[in-house]
N, C-alpha and C. Protein backbone atom coordinates (compact mmCIF):
# COMPACT_ATOMS: atom_id res chain seq x y z
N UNK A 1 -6.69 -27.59 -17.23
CA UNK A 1 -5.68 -26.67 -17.71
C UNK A 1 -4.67 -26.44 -16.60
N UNK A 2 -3.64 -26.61 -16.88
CA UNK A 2 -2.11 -26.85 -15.98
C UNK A 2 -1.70 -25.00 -15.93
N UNK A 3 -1.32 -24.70 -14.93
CA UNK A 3 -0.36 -23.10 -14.84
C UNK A 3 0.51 -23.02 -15.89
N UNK A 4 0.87 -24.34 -17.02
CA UNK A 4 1.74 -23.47 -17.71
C UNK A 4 0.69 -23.54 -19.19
N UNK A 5 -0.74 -24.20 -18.97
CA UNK A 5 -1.74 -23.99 -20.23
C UNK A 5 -1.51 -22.64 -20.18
N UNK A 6 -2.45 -22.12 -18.98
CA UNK A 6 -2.53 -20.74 -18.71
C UNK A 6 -1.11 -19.52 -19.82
N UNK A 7 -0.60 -19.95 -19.41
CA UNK A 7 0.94 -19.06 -20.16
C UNK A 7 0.78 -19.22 -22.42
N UNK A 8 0.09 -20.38 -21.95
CA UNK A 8 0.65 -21.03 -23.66
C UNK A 8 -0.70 -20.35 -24.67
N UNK A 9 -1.77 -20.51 -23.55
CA UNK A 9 -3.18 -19.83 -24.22
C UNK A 9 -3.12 -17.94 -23.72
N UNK A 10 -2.14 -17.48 -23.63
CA UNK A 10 -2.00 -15.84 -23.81
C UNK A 10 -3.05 -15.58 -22.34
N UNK A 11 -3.49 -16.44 -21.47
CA UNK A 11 -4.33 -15.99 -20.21
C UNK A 11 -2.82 -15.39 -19.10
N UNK A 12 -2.91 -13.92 -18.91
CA UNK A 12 -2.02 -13.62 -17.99
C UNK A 12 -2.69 -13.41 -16.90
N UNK A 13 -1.51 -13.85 -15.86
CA UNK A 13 -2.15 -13.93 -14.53
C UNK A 13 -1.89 -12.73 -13.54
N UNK A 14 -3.43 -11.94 -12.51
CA UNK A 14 -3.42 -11.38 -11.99
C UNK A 14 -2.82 -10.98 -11.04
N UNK A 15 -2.05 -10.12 -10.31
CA UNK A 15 -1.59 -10.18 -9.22
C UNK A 15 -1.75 -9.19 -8.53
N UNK A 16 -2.92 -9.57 -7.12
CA UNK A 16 -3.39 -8.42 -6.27
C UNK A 16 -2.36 -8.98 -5.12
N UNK A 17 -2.86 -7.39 -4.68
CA UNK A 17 -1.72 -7.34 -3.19
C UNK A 17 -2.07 -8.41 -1.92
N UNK A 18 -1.65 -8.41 -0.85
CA UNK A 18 -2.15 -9.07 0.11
C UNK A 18 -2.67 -7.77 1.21
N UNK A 19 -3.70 -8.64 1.98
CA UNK A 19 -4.49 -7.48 2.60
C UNK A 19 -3.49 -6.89 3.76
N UNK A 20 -3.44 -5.87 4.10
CA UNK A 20 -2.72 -4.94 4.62
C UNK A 20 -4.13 -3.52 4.89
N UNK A 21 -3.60 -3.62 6.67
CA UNK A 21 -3.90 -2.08 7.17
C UNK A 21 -3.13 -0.76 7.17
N UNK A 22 -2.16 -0.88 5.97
CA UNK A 22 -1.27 0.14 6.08
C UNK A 22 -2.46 1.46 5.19
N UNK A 23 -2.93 1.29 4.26
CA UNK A 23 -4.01 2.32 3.91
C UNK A 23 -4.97 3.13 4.80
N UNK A 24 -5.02 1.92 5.58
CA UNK A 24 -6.13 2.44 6.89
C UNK A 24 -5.30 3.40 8.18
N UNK A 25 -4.16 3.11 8.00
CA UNK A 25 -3.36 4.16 9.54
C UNK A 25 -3.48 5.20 8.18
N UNK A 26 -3.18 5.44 6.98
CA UNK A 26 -2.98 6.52 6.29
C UNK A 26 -4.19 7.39 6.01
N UNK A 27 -5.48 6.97 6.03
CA UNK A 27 -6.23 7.84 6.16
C UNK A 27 -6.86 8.28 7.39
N UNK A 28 -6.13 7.35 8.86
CA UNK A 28 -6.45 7.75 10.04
C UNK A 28 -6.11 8.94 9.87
N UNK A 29 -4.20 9.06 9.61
CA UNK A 29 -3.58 10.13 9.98
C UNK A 29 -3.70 11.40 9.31
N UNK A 30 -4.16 11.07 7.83
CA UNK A 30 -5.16 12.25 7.00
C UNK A 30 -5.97 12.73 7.61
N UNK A 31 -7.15 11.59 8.40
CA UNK A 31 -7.98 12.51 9.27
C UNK A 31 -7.78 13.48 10.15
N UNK A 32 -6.61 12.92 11.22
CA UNK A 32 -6.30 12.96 12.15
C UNK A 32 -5.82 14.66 12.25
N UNK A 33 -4.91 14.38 11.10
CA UNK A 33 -3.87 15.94 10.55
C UNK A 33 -4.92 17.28 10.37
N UNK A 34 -6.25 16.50 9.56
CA UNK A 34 -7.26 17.67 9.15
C UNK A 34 -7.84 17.95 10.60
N UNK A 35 -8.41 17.17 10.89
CA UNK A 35 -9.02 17.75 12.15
C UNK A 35 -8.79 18.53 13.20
N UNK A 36 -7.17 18.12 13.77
CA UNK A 36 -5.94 19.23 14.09
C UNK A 36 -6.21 20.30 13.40
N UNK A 37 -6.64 20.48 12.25
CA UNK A 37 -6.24 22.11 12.09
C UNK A 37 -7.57 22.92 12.71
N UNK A 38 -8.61 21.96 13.15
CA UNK A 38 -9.99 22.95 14.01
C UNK A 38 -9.49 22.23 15.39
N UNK A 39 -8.87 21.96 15.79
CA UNK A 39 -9.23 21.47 17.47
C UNK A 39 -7.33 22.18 17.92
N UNK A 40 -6.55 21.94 17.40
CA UNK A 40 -5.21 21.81 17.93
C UNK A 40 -3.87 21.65 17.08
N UNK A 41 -2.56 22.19 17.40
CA UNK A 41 -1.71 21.70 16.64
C UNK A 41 -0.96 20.70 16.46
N UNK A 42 -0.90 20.08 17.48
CA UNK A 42 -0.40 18.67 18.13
C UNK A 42 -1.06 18.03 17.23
N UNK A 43 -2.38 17.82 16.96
CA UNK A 43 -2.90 17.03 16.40
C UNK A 43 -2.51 16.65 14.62
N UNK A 44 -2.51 17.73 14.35
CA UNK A 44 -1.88 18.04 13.21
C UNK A 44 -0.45 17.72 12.99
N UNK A 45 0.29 17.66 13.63
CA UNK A 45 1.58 16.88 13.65
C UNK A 45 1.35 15.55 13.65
N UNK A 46 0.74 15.44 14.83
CA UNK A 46 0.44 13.47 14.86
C UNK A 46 -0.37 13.05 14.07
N UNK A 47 -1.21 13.51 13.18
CA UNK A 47 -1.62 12.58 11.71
C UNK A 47 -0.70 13.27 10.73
N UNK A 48 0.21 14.05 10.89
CA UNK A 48 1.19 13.61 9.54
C UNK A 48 2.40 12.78 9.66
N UNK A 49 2.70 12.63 10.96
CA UNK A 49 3.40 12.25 11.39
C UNK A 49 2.83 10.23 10.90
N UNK A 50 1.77 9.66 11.65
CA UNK A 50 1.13 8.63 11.01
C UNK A 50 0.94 8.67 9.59
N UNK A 51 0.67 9.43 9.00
CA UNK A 51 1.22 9.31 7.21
C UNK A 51 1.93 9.45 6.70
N UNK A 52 3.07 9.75 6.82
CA UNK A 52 4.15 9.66 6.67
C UNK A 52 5.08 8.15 6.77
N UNK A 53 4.81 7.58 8.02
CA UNK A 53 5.35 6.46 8.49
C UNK A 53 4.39 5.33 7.58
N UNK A 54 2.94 5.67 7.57
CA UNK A 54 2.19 4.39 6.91
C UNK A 54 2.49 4.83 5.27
N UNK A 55 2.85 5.66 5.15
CA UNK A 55 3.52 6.29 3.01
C UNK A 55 4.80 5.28 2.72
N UNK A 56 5.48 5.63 3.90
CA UNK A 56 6.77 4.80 3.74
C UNK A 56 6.73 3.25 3.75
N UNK A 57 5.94 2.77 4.76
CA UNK A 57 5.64 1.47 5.03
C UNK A 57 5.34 1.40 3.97
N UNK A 58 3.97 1.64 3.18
CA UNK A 58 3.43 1.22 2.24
C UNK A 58 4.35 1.11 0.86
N UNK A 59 5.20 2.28 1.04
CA UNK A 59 6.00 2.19 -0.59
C UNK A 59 6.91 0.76 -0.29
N UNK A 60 7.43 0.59 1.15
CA UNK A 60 8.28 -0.62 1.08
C UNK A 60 7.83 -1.78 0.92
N UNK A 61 6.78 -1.97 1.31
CA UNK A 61 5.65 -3.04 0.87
C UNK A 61 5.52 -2.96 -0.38
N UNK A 62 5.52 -2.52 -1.10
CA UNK A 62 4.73 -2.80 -2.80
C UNK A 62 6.13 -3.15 -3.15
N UNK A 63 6.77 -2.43 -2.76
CA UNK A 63 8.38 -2.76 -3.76
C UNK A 63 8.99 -3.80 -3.19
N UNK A 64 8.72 -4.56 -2.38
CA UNK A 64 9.21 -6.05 -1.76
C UNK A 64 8.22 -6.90 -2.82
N UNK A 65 6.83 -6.67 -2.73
CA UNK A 65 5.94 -7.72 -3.40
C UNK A 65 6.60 -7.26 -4.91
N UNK A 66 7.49 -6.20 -5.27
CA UNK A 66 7.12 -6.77 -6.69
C UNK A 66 8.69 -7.28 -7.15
N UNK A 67 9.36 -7.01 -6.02
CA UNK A 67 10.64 -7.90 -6.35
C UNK A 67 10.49 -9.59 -6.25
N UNK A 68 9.31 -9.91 -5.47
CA UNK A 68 9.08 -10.89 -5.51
C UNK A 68 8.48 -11.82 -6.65
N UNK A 69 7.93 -10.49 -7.82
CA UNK A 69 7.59 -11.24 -8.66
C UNK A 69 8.46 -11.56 -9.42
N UNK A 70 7.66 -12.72 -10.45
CA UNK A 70 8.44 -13.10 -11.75
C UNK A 70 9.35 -12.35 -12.23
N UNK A 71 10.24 -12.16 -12.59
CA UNK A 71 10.67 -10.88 -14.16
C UNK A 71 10.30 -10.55 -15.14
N UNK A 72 9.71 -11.46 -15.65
CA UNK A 72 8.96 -11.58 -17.10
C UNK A 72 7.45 -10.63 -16.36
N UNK A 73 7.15 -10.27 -14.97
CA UNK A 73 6.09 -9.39 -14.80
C UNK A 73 6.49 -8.45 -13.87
N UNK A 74 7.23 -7.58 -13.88
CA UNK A 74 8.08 -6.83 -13.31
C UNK A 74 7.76 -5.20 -14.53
């Protein structure tokens, strides 16, 4: 079965992300932010400060991969 069987027999095709540590700085800095609020305030700035930056990263990432897709899967 050829990629365009796939299309002709109604099988649509999946599309997962590529692996990325941008999730992982975002729940560092979740941690990071909570824990600041028992140890310090600094701390608490600098994990929102890291989620914030990995929120943004991440939204620009998904919205590059999905301009990249097809149109017809958009």
């Amino acid at each position: 079965m050829t990629h365009h069987d796939h299309h002709d027999a109604g099988i649509e095709e999946i599309h997962l992300p590529g692996p990325s540590l941008v999730p992982l700085f975002a729940g560092l800095g979740i941690t990071l932010a909570l824990v600041g609020l028992i140890l310090a305030w600094p701390f608490v700035a600098a994990g929102i400060l890291i989620t914030l930056l990995a929120v943004v990263r991440w939204i620009r990432d998904v919205r590059s991969e999905i301009e990249q897709l097809p149109a017809d899967h958009r």
